[in-house]
PDB file of N, CA and C in Angstrom:
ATOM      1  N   UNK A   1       0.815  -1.178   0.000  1.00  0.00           N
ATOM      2  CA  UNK A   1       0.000   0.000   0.000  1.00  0.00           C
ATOM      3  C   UNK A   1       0.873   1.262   0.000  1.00  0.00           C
ATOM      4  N   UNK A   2       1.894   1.308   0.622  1.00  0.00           N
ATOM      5  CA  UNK A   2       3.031   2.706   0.641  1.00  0.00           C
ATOM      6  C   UNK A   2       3.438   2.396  -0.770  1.00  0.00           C
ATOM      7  N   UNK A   3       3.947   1.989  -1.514  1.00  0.00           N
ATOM      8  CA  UNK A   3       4.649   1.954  -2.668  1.00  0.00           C
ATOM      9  C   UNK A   3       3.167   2.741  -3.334  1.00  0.00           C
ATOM     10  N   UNK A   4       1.690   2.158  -3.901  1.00  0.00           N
ATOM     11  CA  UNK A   4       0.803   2.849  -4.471  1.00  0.00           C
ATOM     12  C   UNK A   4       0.213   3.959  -3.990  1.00  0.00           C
ATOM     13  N   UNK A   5       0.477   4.376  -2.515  1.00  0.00           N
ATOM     14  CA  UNK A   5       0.491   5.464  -2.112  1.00  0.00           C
ATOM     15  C   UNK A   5       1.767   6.952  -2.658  1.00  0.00           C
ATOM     16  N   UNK A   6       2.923   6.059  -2.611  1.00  0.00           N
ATOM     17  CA  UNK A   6       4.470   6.895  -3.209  1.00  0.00           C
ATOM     18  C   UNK A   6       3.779   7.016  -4.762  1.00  0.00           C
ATOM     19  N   UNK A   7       3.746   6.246  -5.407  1.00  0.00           N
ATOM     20  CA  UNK A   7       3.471   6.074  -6.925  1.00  0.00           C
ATOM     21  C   UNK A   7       2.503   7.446  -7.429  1.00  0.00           C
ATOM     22  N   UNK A   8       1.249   6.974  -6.701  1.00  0.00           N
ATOM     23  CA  UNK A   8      -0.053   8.010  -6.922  1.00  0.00           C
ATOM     24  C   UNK A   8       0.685   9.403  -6.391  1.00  0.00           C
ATOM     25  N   UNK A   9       1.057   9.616  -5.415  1.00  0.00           N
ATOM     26  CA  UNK A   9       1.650  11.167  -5.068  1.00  0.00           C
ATOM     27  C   UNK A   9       2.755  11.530  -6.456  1.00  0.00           C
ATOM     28  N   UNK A  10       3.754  10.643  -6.798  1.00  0.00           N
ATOM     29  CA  UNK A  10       4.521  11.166  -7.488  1.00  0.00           C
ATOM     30  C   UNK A  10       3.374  11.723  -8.987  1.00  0.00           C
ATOM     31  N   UNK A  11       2.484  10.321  -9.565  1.00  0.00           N
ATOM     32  CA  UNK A  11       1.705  11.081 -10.237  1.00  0.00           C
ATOM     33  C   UNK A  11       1.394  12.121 -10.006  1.00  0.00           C
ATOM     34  N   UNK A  12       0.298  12.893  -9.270  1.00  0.00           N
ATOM     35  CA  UNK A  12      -0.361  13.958  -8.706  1.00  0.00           C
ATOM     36  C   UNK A  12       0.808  15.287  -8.918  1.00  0.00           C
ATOM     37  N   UNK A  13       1.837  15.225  -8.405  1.00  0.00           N
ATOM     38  CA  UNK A  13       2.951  15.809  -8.116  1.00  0.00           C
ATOM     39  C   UNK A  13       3.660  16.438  -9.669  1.00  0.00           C
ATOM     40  N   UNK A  14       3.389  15.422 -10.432  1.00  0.00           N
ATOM     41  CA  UNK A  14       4.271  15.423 -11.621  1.00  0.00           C
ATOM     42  C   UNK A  14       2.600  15.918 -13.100  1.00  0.00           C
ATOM     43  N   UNK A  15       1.223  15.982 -12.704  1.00  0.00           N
ATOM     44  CA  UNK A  15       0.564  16.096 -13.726  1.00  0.00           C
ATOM     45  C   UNK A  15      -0.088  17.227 -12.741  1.00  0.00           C
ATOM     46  N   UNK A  16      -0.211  18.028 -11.553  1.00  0.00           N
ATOM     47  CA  UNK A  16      -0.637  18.718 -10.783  1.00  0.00           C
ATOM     48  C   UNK A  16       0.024  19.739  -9.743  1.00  0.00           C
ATOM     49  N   UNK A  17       1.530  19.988 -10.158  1.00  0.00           N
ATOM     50  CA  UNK A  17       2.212  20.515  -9.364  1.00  0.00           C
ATOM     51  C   UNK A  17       1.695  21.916  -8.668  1.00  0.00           C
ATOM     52  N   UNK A  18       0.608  22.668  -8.995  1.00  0.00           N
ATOM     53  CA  UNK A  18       0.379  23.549  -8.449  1.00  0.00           C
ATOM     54  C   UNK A  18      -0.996  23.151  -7.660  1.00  0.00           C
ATOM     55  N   UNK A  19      -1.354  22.405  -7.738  1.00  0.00           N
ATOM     56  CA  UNK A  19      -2.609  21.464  -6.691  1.00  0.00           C
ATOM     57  C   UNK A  19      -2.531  21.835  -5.604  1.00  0.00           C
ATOM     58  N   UNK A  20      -3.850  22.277  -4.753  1.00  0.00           N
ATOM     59  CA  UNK A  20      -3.914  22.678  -3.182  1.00  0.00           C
ATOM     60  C   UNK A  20      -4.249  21.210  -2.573  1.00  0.00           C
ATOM     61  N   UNK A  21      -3.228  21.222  -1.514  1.00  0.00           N
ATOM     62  CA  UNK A  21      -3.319  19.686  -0.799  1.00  0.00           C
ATOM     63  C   UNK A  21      -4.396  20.232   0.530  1.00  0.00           C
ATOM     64  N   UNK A  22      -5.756  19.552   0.654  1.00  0.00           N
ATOM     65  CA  UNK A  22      -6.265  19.852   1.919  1.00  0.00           C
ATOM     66  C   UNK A  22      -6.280  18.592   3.206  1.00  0.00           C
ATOM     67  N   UNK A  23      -6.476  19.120   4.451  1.00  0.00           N
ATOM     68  CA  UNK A  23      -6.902  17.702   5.529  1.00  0.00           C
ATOM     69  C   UNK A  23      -8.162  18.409   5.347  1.00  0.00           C
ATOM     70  N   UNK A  24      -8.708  17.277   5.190  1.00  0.00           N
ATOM     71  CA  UNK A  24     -10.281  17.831   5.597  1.00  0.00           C
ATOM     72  C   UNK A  24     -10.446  17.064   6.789  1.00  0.00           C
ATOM     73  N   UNK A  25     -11.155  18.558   7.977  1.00  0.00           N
ATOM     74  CA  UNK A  25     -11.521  18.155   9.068  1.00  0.00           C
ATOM     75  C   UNK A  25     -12.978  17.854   9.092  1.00  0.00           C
ATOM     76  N   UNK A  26     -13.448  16.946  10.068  1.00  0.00           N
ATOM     77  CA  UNK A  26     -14.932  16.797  10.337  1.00  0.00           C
ATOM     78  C   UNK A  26     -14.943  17.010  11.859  1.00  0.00           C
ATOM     79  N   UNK A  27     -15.495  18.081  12.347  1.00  0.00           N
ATOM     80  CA  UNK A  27     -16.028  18.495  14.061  1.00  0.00           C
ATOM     81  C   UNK A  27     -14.396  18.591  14.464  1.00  0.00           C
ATOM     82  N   UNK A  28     -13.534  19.096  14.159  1.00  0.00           N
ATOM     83  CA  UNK A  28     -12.168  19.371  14.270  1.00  0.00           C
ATOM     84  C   UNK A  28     -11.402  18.304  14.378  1.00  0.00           C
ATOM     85  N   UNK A  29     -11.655  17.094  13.501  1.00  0.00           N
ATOM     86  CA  UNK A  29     -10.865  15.731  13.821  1.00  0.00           C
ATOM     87  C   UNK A  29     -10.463  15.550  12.222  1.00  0.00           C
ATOM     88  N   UNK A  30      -9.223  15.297  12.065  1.00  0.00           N
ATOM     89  CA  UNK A  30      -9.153  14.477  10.288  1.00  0.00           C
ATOM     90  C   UNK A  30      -9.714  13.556  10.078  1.00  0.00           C
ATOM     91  N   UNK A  31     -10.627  13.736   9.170  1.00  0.00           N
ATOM     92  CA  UNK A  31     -11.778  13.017   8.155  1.00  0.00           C
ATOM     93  C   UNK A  31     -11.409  12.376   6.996  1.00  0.00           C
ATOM     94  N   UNK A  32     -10.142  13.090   6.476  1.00  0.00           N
ATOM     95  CA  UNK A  32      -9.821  12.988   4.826  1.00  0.00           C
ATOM     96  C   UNK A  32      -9.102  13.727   4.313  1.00  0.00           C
ATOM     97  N   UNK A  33      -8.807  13.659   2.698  1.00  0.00           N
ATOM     98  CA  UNK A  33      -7.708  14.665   1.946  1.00  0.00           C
ATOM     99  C   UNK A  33      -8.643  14.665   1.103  1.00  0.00           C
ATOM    100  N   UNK A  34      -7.892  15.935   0.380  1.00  0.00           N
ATOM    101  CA  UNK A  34      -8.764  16.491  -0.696  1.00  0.00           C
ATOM    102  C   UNK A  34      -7.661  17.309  -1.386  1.00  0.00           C
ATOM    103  N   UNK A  35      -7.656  16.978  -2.828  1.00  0.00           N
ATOM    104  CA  UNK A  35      -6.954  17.588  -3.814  1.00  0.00           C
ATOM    105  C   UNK A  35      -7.439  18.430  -4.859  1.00  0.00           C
ATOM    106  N   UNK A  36      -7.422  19.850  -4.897  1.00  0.00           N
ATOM    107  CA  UNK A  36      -7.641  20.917  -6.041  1.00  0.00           C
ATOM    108  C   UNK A  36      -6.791  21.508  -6.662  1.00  0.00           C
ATOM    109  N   UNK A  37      -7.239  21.270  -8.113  1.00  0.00           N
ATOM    110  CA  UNK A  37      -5.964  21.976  -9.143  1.00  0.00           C
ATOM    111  C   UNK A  37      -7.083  22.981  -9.493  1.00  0.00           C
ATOM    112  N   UNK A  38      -6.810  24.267  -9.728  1.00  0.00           N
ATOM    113  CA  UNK A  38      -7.711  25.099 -10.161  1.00  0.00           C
ATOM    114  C   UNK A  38      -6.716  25.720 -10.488  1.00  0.00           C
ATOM    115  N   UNK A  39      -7.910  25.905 -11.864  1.00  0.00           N
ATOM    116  CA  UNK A  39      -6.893  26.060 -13.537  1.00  0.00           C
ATOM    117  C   UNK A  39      -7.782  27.946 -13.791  1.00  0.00           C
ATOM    118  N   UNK A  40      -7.380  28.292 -14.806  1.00  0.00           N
ATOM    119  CA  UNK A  40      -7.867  29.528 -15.439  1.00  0.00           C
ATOM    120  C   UNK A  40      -9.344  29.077 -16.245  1.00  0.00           C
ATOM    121  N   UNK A  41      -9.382  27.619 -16.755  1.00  0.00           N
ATOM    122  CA  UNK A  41     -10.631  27.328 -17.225  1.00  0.00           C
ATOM    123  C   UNK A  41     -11.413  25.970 -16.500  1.00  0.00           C
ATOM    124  N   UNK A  42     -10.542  25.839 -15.470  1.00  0.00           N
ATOM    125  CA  UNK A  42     -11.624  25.016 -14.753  1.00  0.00           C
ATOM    126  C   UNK A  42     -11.061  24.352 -13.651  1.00  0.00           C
ATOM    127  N   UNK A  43     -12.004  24.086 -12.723  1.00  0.00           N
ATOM    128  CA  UNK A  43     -11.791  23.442 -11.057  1.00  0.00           C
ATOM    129  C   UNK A  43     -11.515  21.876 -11.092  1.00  0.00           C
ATOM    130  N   UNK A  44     -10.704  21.408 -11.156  1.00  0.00           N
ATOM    131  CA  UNK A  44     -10.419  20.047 -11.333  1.00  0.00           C
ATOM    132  C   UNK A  44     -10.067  19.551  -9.711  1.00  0.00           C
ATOM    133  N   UNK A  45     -11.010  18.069  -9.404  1.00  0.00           N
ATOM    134  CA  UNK A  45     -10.942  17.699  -8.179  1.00  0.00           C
ATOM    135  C   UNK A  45     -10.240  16.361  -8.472  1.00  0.00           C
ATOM    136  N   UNK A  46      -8.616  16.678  -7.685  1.00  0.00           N
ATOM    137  CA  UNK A  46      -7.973  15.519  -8.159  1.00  0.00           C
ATOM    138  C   UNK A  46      -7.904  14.167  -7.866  1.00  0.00           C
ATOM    139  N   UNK A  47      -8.111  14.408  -6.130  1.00  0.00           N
ATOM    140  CA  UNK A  47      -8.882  13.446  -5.348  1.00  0.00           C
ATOM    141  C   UNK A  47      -9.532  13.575  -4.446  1.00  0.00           C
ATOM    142  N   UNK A  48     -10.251  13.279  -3.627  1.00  0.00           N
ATOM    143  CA  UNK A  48     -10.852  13.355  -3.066  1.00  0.00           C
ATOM    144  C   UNK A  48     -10.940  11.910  -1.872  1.00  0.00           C
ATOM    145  N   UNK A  49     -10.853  11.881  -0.812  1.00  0.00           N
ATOM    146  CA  UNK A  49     -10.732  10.615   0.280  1.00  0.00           C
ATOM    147  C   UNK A  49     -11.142  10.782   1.526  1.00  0.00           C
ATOM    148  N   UNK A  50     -12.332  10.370   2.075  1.00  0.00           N
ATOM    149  CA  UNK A  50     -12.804  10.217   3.214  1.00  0.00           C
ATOM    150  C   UNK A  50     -12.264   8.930   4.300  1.00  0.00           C
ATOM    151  N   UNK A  51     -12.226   8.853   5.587  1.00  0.00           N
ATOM    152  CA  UNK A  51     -12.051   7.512   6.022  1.00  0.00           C
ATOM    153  C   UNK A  51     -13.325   6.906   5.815  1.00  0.00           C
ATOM    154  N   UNK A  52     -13.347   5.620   6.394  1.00  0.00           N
ATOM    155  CA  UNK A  52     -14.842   4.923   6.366  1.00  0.00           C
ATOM    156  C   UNK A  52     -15.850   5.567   7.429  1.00  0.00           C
ATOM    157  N   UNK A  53     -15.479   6.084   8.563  1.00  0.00           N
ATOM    158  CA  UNK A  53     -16.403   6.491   9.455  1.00  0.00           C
ATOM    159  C   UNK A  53     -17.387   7.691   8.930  1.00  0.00           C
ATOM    160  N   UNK A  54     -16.335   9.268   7.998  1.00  0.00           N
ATOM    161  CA  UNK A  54     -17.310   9.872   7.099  1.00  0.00           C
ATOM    162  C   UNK A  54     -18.075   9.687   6.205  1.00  0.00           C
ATOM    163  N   UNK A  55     -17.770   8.374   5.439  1.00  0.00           N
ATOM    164  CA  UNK A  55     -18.175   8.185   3.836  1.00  0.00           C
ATOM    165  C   UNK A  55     -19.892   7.973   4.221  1.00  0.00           C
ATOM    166  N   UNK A  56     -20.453   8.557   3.391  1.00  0.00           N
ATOM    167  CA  UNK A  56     -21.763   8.403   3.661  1.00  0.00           C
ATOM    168  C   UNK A  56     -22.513   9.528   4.374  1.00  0.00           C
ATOM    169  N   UNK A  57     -21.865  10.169   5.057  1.00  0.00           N
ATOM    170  CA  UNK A  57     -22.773  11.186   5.845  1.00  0.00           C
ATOM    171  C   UNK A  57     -22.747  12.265   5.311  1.00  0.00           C
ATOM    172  N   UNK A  58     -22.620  12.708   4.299  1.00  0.00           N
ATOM    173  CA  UNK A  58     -22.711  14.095   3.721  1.00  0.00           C
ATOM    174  C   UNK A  58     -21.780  15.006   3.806  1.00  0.00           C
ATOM    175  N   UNK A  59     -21.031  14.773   4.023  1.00  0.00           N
ATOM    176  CA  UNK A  59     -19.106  15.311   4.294  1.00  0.00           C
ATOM    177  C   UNK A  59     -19.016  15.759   2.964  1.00  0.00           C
ATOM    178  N   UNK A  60     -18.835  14.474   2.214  1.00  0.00           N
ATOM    179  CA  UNK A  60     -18.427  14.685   0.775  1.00  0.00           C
ATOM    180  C   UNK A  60     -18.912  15.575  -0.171  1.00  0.00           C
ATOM    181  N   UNK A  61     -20.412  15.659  -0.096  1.00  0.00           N
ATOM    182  CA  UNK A  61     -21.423  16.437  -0.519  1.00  0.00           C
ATOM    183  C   UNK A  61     -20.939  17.833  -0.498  1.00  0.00           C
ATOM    184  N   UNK A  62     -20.883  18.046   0.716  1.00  0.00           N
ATOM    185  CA  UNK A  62     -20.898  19.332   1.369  1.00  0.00           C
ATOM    186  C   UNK A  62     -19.699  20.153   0.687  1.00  0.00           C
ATOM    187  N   UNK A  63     -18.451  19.168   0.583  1.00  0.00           N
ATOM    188  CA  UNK A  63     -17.334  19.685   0.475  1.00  0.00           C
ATOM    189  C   UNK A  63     -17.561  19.890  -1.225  1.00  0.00           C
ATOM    190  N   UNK A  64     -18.169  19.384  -2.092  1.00  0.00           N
ATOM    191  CA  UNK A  64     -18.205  18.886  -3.326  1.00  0.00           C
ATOM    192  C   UNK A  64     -19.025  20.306  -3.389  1.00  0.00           C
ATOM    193  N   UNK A  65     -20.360  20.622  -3.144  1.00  0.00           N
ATOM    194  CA  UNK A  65     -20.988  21.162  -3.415  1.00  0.00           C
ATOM    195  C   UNK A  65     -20.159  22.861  -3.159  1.00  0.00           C
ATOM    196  N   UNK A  66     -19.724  22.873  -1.965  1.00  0.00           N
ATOM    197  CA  UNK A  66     -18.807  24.078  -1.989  1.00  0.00           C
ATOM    198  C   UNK A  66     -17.824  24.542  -3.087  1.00  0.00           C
ATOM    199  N   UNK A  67     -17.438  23.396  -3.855  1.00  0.00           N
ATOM    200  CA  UNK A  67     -16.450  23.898  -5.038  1.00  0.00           C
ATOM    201  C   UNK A  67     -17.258  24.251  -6.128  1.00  0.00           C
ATOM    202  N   UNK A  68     -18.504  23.619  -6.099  1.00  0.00           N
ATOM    203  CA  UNK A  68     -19.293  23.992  -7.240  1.00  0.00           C
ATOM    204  C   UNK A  68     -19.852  25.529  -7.016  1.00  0.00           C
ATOM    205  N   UNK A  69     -20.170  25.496  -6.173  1.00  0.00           N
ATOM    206  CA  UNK A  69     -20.389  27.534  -5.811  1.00  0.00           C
ATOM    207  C   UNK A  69     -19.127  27.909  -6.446  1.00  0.00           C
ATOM    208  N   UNK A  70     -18.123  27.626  -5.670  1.00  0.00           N
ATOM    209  CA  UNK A  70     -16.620  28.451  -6.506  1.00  0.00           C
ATOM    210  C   UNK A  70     -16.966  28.372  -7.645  1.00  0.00           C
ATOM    211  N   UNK A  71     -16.927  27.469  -8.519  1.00  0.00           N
ATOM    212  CA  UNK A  71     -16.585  27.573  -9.970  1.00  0.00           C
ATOM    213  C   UNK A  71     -17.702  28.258 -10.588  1.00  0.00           C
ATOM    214  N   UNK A  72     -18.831  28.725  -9.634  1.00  0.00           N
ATOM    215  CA  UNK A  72     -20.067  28.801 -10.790  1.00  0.00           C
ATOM    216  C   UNK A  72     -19.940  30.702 -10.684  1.00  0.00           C
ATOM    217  N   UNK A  73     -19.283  30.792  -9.350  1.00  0.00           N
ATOM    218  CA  UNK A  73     -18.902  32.397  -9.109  1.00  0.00           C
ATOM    219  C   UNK A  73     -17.595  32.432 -10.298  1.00  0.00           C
ATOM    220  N   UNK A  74     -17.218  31.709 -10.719  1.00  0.00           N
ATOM    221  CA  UNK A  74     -15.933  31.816 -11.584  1.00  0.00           C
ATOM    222  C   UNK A  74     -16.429  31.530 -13.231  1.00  0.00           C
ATOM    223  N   UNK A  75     -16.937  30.661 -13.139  1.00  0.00           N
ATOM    224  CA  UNK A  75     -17.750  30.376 -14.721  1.00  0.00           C
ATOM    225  C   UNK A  75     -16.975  29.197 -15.107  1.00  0.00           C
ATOM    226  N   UNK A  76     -16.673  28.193 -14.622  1.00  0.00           N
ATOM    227  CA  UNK A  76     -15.961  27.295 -14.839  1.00  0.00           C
ATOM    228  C   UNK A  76     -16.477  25.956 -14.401  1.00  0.00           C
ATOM    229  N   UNK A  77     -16.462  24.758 -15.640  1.00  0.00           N
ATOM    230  CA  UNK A  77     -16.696  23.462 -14.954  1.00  0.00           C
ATOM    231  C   UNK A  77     -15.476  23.274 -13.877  1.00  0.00           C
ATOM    232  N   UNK A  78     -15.890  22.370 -13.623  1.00  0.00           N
ATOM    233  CA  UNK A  78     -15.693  21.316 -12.202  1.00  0.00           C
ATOM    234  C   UNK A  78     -15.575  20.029 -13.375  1.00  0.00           C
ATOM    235  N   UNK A  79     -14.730  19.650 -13.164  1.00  0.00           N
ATOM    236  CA  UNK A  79     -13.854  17.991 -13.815  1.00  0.00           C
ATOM    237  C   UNK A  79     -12.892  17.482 -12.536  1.00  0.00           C
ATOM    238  N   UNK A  80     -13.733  15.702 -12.899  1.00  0.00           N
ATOM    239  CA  UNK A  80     -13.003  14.804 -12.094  1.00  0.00           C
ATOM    240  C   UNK A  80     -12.759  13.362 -12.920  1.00  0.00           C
ATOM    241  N   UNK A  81     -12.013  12.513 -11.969  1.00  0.00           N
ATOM    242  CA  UNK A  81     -11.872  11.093 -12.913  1.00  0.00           C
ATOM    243  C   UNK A  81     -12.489  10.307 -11.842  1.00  0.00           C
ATOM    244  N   UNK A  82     -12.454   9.157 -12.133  1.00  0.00           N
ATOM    245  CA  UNK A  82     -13.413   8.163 -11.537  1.00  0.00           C
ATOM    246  C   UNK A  82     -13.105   6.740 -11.875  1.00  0.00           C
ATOM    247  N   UNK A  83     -12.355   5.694 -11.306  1.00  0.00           N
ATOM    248  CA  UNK A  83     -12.257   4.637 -11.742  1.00  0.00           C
ATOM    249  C   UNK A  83     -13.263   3.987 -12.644  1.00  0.00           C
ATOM    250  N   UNK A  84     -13.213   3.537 -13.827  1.00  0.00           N
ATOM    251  CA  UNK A  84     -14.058   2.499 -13.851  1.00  0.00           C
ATOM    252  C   UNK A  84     -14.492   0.929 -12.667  1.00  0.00           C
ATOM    253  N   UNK A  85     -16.135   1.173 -13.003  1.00  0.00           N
ATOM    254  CA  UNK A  85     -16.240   0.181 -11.869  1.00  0.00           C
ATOM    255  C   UNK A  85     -16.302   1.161 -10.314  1.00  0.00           C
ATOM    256  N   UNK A  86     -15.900   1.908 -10.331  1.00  0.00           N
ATOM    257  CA  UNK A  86     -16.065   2.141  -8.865  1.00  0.00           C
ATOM    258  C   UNK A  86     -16.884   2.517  -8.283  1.00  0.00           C
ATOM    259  N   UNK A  87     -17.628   2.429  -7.000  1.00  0.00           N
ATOM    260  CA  UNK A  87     -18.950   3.006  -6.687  1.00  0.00           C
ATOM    261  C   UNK A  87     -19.526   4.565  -6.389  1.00  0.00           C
ATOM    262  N   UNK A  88     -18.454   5.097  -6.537  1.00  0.00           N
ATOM    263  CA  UNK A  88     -17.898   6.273  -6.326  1.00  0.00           C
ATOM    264  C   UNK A  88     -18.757   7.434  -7.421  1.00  0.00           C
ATOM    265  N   UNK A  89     -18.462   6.366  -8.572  1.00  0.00           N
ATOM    266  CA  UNK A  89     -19.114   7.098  -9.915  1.00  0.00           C
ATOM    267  C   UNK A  89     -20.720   7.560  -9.735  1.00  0.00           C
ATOM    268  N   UNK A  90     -21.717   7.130  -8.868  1.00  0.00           N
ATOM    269  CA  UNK A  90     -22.873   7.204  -8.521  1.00  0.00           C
ATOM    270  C   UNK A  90     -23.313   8.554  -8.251  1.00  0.00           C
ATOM    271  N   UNK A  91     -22.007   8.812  -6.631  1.00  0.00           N
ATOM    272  CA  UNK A  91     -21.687   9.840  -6.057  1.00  0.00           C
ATOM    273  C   UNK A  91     -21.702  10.929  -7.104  1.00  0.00           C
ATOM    274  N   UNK A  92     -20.696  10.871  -7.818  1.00  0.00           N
ATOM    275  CA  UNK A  92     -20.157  12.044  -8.935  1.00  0.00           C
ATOM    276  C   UNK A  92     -21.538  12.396  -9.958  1.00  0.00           C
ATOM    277  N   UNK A  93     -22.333  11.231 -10.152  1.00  0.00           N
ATOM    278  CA  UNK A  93     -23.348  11.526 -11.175  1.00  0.00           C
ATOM    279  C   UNK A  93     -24.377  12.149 -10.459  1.00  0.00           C
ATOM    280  N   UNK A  94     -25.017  11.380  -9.205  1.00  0.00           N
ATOM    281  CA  UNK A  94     -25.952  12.281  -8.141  1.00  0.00           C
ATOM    282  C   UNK A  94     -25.840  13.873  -8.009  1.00  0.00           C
ATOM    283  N   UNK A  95     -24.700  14.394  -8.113  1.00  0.00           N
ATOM    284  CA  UNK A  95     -24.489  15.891  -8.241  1.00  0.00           C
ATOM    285  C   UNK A  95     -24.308  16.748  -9.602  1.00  0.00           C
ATOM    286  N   UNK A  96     -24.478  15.951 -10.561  1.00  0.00           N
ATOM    287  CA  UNK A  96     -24.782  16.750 -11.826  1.00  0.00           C
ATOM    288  C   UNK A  96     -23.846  16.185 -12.973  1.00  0.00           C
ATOM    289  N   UNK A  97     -22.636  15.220 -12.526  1.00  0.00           N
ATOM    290  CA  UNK A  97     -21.912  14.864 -13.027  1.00  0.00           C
ATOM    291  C   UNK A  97     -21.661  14.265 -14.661  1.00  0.00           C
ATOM    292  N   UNK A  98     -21.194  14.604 -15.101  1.00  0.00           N
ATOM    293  CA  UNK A  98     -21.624  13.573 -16.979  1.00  0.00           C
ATOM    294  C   UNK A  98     -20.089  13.471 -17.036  1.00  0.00           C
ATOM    295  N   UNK A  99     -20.218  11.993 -17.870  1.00  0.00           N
ATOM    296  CA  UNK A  99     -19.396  11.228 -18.764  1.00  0.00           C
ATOM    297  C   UNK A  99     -18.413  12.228 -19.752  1.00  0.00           C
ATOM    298  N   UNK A 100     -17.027  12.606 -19.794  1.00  0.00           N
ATOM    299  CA  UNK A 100     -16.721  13.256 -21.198  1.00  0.00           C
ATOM    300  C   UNK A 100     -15.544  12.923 -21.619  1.00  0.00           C
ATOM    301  N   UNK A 101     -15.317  11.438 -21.544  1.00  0.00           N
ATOM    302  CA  UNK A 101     -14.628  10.535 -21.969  1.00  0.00           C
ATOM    303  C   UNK A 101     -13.822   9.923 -21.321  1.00  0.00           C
ATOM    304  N   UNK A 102     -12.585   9.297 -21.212  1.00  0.00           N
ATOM    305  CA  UNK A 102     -12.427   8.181 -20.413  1.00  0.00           C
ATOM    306  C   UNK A 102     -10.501   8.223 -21.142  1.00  0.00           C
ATOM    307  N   UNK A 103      -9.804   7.678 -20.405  1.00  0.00           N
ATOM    308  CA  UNK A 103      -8.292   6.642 -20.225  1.00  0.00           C
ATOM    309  C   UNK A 103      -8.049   5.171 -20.059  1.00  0.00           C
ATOM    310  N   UNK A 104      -9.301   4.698 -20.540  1.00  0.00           N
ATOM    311  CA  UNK A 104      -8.860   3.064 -20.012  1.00  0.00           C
ATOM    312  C   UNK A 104      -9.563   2.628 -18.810  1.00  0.00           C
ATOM    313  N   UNK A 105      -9.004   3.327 -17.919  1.00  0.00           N
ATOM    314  CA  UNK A 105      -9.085   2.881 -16.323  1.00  0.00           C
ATOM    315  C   UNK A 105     -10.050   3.915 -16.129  1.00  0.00           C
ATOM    316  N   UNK A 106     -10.112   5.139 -16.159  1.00  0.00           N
ATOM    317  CA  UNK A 106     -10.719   6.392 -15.739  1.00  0.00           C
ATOM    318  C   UNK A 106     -11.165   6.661 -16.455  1.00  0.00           C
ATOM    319  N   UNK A 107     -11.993   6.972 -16.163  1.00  0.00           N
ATOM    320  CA  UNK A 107     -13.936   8.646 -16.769  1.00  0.00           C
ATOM    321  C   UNK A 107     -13.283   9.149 -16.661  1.00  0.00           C
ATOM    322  N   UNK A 108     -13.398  10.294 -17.103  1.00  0.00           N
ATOM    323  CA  UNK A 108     -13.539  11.342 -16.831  1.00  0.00           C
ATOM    324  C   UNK A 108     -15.298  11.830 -16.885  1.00  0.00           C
ATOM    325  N   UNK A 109     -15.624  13.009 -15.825  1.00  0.00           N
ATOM    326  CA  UNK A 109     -16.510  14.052 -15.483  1.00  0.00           C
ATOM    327  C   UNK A 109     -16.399  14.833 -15.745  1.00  0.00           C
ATOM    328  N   UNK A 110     -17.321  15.605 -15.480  1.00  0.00           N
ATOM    329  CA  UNK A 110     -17.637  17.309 -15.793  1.00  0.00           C
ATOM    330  C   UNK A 110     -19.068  17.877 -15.093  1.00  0.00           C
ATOM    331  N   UNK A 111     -18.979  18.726 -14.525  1.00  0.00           N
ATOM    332  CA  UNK A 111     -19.638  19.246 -13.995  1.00  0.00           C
ATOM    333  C   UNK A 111     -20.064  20.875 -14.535  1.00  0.00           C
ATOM    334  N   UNK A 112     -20.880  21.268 -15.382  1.00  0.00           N
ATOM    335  CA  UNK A 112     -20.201  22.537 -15.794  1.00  0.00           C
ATOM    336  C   UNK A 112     -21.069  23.340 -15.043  1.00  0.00           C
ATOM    337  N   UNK A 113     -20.703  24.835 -14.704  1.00  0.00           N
ATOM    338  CA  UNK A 113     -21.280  25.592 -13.836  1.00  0.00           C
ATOM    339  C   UNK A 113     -21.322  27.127 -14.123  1.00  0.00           C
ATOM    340  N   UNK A 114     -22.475  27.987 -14.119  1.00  0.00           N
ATOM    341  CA  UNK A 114     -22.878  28.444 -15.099  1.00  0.00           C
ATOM    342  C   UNK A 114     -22.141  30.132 -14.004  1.00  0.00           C
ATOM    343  N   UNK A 115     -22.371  31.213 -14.542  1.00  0.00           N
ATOM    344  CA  UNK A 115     -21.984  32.650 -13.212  1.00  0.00           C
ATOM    345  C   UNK A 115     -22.849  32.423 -12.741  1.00  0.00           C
ATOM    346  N   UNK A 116     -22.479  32.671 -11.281  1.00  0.00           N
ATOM    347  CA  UNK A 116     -23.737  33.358 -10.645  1.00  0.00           C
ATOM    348  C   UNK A 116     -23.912  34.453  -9.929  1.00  0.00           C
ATOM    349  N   UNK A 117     -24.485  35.074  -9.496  1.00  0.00           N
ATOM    350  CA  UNK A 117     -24.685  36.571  -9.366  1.00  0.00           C
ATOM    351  C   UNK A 117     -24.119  36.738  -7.820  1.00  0.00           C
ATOM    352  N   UNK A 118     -23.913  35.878  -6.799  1.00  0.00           N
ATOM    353  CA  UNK A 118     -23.724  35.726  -5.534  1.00  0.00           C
ATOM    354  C   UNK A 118     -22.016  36.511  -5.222  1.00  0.00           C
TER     355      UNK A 118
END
């Protein structure tokens, strides 16, 4: 698991070098990480990881739905990837998410998000 943990960072690192690394807290305890590359034409969520105790309670949502305000005050989709197969993809579609092509292994998403006056 450390070696595909080293591997995936060096990816991230090497296709995302200006990426904001977050802890996401839940009630002031670490919950998770969360990765944003935000580009000039769009909010790309690179990863996103809850432990098992958040997954499910609306953490994710919350945090998801907050970037979508950003980008929609910005005029910019929101793009993510998504294993194939993973259950994850549900998640991503439940919030507005569409298909806009794929790597093999990975979807890609899109979320696009329109100004808003706020």
């Amino acid at each position: 698991m450390a070696s595909q943990f080293e591997s995936q960072s060096r990816h991230y690192a090497s296709y995302y070098p200006d990426a904001e690394h977050v802890v996401i807290l839940v009630d002031g305890q670490p919950g998770g990480r969360m990765i944003i590359d935000r580009r000039e034409d769009s909010l790309h969520i690179v990863d996103i990881a809850l432990l098992p105790a958040f997954r499910g309670s609306g953490v994710g949502t919350e945090l998801v739905t907050e970037l979508l305000g950003e980008a929609a005050r910005r005029g910019v989709p929101v793009t993510c990837h998504v294993e194939v197969g993973n259950p994850a993809r549900s998640f991503w579609q439940h919030l507005g998410f569409v298909e806009k092509g794929g790597t093999g292994a990975h979807i890609a998403l899109e979320r696009k998000c329109e100004i808003s006056q706020s």
